[in-house]
Protein backbone atom coordinates (compact mmCIF):
# COMPACT_ATOMS: atom_id res chain seq x y z
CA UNK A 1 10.47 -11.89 -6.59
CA UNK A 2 7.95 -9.54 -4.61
CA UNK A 3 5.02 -8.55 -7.28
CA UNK A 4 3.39 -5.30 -7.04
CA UNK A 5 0.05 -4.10 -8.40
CA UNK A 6 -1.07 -0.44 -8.75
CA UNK A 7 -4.00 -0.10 -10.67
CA UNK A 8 -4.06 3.83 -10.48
CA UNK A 9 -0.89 5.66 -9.86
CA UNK A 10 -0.01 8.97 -8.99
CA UNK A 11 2.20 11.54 -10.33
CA UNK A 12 2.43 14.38 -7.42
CA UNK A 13 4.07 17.89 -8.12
CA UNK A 14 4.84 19.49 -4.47
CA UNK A 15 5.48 23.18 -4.74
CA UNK A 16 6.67 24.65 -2.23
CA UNK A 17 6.16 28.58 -1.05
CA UNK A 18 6.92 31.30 1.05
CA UNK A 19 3.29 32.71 0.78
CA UNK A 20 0.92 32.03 -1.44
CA UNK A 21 -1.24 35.16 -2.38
CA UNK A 22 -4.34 35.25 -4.69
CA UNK A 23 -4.82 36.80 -7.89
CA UNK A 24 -0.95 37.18 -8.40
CA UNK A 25 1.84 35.18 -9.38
CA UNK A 26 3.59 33.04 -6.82
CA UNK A 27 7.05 32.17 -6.64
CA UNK A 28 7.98 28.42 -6.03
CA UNK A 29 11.21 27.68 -3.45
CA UNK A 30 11.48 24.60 -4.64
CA UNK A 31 9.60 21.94 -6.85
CA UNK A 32 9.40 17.89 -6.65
CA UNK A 33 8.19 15.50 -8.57
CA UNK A 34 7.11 12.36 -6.66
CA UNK A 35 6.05 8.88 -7.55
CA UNK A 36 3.40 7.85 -5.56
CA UNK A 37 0.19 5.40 -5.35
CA UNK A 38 0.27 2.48 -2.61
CA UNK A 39 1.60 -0.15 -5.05
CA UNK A 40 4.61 1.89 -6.31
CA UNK A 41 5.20 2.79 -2.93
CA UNK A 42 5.54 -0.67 -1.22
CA UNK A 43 7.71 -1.67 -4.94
CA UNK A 44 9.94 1.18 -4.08
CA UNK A 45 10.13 0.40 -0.54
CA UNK A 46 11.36 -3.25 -0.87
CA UNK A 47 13.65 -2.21 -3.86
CA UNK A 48 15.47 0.09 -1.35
CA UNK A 49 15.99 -3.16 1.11
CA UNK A 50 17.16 -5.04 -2.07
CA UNK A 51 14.62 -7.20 -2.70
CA UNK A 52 13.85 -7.69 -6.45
CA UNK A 53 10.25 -6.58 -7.37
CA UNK A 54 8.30 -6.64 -10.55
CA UNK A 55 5.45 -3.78 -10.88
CA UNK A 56 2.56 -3.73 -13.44
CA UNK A 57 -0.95 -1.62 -13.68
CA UNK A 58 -1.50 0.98 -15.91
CA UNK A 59 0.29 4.03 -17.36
CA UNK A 60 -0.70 6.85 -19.88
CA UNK A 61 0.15 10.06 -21.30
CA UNK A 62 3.29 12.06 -20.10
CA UNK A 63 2.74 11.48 -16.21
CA UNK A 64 2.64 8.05 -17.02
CA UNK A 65 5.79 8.60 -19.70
CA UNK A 66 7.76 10.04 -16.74
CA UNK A 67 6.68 7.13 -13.98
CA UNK A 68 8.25 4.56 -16.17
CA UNK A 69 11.27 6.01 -16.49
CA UNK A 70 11.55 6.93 -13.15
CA UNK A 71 10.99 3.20 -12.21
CA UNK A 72 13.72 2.30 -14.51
CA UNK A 73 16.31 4.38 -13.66
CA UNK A 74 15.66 2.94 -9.72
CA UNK A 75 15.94 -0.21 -11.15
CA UNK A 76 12.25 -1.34 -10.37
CA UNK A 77 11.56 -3.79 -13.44
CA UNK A 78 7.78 -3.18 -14.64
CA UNK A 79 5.27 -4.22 -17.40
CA UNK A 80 2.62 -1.51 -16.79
CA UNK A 81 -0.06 -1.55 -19.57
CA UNK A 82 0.07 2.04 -21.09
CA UNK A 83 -3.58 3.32 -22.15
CA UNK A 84 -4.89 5.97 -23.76
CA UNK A 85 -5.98 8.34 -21.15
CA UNK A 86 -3.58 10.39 -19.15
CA UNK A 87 -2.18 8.62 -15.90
CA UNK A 88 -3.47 10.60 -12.58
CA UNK A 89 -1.58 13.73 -11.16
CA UNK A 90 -2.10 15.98 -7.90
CA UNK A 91 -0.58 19.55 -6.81
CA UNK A 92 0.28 19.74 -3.45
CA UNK A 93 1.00 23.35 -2.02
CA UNK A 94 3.63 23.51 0.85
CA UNK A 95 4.14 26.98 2.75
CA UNK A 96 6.29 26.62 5.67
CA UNK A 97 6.36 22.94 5.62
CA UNK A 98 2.61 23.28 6.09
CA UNK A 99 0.29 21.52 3.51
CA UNK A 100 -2.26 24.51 2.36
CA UNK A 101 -3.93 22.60 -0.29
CA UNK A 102 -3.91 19.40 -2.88
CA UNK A 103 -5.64 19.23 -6.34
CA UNK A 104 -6.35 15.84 -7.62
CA UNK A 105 -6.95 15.07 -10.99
CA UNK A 106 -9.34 12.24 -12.47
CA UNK A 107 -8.57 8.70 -12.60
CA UNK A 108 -7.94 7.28 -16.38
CA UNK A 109 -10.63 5.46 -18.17
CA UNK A 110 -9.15 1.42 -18.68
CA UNK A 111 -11.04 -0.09 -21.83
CA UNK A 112 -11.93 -3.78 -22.15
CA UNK A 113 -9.09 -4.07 -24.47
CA UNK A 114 -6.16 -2.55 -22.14
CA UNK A 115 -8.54 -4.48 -19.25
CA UNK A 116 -7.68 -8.05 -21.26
CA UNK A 117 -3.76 -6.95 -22.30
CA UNK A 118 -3.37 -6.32 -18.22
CA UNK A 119 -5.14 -10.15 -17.50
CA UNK A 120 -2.39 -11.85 -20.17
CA UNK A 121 0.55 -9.78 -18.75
CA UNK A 122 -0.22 -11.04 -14.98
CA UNK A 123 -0.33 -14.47 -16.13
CA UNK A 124 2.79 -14.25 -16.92
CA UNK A 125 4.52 -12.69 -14.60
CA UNK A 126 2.54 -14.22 -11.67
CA UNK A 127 4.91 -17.40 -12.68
CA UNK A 128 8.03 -15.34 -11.47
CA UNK A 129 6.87 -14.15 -7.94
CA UNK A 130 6.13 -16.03 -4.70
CA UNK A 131 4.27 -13.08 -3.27
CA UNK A 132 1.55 -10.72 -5.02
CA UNK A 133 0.57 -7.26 -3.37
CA UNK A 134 -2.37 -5.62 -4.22
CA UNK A 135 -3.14 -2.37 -3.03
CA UNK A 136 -5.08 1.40 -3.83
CA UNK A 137 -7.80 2.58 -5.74
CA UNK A 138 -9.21 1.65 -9.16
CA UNK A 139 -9.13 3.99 -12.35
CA UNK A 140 -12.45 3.97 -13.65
CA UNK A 141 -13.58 1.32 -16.02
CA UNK A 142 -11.93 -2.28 -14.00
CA UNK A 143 -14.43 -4.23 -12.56
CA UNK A 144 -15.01 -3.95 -8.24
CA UNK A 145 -14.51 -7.40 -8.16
CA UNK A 146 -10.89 -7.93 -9.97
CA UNK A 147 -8.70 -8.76 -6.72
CA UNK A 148 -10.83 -11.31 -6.35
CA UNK A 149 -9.76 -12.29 -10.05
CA UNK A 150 -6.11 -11.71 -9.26
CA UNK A 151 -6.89 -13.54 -6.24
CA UNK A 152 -7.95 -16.89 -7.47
CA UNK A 153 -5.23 -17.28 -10.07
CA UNK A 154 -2.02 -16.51 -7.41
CA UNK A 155 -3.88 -19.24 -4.90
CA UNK A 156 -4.03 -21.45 -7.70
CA UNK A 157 -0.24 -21.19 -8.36
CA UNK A 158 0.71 -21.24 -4.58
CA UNK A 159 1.62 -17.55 -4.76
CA UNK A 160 0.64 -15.83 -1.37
CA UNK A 161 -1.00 -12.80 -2.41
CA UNK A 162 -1.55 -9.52 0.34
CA UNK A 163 -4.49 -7.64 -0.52
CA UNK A 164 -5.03 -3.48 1.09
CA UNK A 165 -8.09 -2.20 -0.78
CA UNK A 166 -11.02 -0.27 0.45
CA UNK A 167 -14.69 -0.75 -0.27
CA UNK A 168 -16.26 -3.01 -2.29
CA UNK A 169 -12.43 -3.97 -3.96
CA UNK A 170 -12.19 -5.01 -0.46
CA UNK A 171 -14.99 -6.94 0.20
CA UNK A 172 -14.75 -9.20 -3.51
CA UNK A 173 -11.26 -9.61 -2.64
CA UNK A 174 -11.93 -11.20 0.73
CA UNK A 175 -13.93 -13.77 -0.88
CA UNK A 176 -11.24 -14.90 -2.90
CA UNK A 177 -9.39 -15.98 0.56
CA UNK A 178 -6.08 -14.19 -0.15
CA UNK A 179 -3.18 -15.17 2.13
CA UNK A 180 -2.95 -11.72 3.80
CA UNK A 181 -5.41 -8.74 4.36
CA UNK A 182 -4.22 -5.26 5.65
CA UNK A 183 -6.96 -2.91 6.87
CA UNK A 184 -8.25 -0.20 9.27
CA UNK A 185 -10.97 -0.07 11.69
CA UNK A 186 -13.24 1.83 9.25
CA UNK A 187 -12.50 -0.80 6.67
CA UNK A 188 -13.86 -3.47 9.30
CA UNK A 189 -16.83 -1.36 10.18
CA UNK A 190 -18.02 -0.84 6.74
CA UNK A 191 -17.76 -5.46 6.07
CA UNK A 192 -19.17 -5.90 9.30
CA UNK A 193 -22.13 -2.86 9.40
CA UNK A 194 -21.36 -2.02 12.61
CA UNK A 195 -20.02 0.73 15.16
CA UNK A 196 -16.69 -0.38 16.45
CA UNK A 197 -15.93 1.14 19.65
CA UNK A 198 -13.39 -1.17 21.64
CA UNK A 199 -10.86 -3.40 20.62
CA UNK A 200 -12.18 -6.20 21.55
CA UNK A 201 -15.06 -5.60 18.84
CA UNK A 202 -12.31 -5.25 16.88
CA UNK A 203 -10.97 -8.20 17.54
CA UNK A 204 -14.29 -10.13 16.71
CA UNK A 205 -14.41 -8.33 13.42
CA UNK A 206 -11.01 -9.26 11.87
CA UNK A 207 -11.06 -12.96 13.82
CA UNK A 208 -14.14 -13.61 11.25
CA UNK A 209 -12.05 -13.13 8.31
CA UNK A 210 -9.66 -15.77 9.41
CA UNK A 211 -12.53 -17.95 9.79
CA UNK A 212 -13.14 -17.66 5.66
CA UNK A 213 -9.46 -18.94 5.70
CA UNK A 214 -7.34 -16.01 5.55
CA UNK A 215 -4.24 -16.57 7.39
CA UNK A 216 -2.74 -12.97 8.25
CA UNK A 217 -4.75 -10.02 9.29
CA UNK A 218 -3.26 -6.57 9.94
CA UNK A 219 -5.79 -4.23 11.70
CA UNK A 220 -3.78 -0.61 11.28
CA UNK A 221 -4.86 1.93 14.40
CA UNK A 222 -2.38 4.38 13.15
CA UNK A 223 -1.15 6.15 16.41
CA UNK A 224 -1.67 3.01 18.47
CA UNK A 225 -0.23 0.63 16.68
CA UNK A 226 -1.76 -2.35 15.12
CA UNK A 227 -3.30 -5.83 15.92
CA UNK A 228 -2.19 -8.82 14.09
CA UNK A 229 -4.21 -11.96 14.01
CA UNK A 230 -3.53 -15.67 12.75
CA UNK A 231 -5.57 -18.72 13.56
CA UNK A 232 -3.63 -19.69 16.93
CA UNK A 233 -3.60 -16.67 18.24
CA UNK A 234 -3.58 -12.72 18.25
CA UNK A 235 -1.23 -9.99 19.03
CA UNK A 236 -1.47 -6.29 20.14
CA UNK A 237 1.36 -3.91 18.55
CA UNK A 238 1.78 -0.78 20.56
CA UNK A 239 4.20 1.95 20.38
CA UNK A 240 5.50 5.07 22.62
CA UNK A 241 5.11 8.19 22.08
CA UNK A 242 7.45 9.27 19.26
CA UNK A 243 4.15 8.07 17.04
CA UNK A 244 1.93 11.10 18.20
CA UNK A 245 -0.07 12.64 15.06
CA UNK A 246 1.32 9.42 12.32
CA UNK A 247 0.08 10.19 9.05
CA UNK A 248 -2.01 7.65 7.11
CA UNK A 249 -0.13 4.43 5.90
CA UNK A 250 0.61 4.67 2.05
CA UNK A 251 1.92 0.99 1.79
CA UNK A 252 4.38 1.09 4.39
CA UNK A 253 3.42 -1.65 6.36
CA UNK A 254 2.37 -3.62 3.88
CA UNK A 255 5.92 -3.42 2.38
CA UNK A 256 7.32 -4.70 5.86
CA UNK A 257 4.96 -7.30 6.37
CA UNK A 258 6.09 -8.47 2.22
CA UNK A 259 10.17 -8.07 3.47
CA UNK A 260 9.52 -10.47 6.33
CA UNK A 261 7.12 -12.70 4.50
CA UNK A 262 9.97 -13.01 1.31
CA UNK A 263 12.57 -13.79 3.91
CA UNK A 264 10.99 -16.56 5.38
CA UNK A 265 11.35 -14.55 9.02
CA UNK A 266 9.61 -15.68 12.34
CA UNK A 267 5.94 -14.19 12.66
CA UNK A 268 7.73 -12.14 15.46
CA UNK A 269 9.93 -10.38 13.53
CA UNK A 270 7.48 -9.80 10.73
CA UNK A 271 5.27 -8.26 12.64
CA UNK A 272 7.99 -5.86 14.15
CA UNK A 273 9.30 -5.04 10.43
CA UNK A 274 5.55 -3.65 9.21
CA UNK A 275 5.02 -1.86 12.15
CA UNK A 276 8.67 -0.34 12.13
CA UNK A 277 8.30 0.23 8.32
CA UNK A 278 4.80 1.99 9.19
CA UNK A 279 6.60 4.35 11.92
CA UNK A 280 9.93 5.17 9.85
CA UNK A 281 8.29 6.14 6.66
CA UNK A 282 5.22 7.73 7.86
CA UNK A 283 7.54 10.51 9.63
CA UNK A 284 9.89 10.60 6.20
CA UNK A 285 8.81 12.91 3.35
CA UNK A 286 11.46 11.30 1.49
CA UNK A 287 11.42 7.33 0.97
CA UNK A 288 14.55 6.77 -0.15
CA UNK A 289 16.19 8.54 2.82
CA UNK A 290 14.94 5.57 5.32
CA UNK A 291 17.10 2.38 5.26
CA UNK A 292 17.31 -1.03 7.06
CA UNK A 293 19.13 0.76 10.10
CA UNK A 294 16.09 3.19 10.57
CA UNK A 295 13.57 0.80 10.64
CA UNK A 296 15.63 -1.65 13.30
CA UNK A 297 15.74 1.18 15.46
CA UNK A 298 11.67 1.46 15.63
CA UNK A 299 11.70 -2.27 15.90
CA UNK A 300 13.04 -1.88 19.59
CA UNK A 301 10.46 0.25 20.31
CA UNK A 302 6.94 -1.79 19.72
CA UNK A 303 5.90 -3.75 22.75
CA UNK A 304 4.48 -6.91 21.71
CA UNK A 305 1.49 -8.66 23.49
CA UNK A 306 -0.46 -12.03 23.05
CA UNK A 307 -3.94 -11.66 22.62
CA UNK A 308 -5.52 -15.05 23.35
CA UNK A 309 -9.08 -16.58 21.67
């Protein structure tokens, strides 16, 4: 079983609009509700390719009411901690398939006590899973420093855990050594204090963290692909041109990278299902329109080269 963590999700109204005029009332075309935050995302993902996942965090209020039942009636078994505040939600304005404009609301407040009840409930799930991913922001309240937390306890139970955070999240969870790390070249710029201009700075950058033991590292460059390091050796991921103008990742990759990982696949073929699963539902509004079929066919198209130490 694939474990998911999302500390913070994210309960997203899209309206969308003809034309959106001020100071009177504007008709909606059509309205979804979406379930979204990185670590719902990759759960969701990986459910889709029928793999059986487990997702916890934190709920509260109504949005959080209507995530768990939309997790249950997709058949994505969870034990999310509900709290007293009100989980996050954002309105997202669409006029001819155009984004005009998002409003996000505030992240809940997590007390010590819902803090502790989230510690006992990993425990004992952690027991059930061979890999952990931990990914997205923190509500306010949990500590920066509770990947590395999360962190300890899967390594000490032979769980591999892969860790996308940003920040300081990032940089506690590092020290914890978790099996896999997925992160951008700003993320590597802001751990290493410096400028990154080439790849082969780059390169230097993420080869450090497998020198703290780390055994994976994904460097996303959206548009051009990806590098992926181990200790033996590095590769470059590049794409054609079909991947002009990608969107950010929201967990895609990571969600590959878990699929290969839980299937025991060649590093080879890993690699090619996070990148594909980056491609085919970064151009997909919809995730549960992409299947196994659409992500093969990006496999075919990422060229593959060995980057040598």
């Amino acid at each position: 079983m694939v474990l998911t963590i999302c500390f913070d999700p994210v309960l997203e109204s899209k309206y969308y609009v003809d034309r959106l005029l001020p100071r009177v009332e504007n008709l909606a075309n059509k309205k979804i509700y979406n379930v979204t935050g990185k670590g719902i995302i990759s759960g969701r993902i990986l459910n889709n390719l029928n793999i059986d996942v487990f997702a916890t965090g934190f709920l509260g209020g109504l949005h959080g009411q209507y995530i768990f039942n939309k997790l249950k009636d997709i058949e994505i078994y969870n034990d999310f901690i509900f709290v007293k505040d009100e989980t996050k939600s954002t309105v997202t304005i669409i006029q001819d398939n155009d984004l005009l404009t998002s409003i996000i609301g505030e992240s809940p407040r997590i007390t010590r006590e819902e803090l502790g009840s989230f510690y006992s409930s990993y425990g004992k799930v952690l027991d059930k899973s061979s890999i952990v991913i931990g990914q997205g922001n923190l509500p306010i309240g949990l500590p920066n420093d509770i990947y590395y937390d999360l962190i300890n306890l899967a390594n000490r139970n032979n769980k591999k855990f892969i860790l996308e955070a940003k920040g300081e999240e990032l940089k506690y969870g590092l020290e914890a050594i978790p099996f896999m790390v997925k992160l951008d070249k700003e993320d590597l710029e802001h751990l290493s204090h410096l400028q990154l201009d080439f790849e082969n700075e780059i390169i230097k950058v993420g080869y450090s963290l497998l020198e703290k033991g780390i055994e994976l590292v994904c460097i996303d460059l959206d548009e051009k692909g990806s590098i992926v390091l181990t200790k033996d050796r590095g590769y470059r991921l590049e794409l054609d041109n079909d991947a002009d103008n990608l969107s950010k990742d929201q967990g895609y990759m990571v969600a590959g990278f878990a699929f290969g990982l839980y299937k025991s696949y060649d590093l080879e073929t890993t690699m090619r299902l996070g990148q594909a699963s980056r491609l085919a539902y970064a151009m997909e509004d919809d995730l549960d329109r992409i299947d196994m079929s659409d992500i093969k066919r990006f496999m075919t198209k990422i060229d593959i080269m060995q980057i040598n130490y």
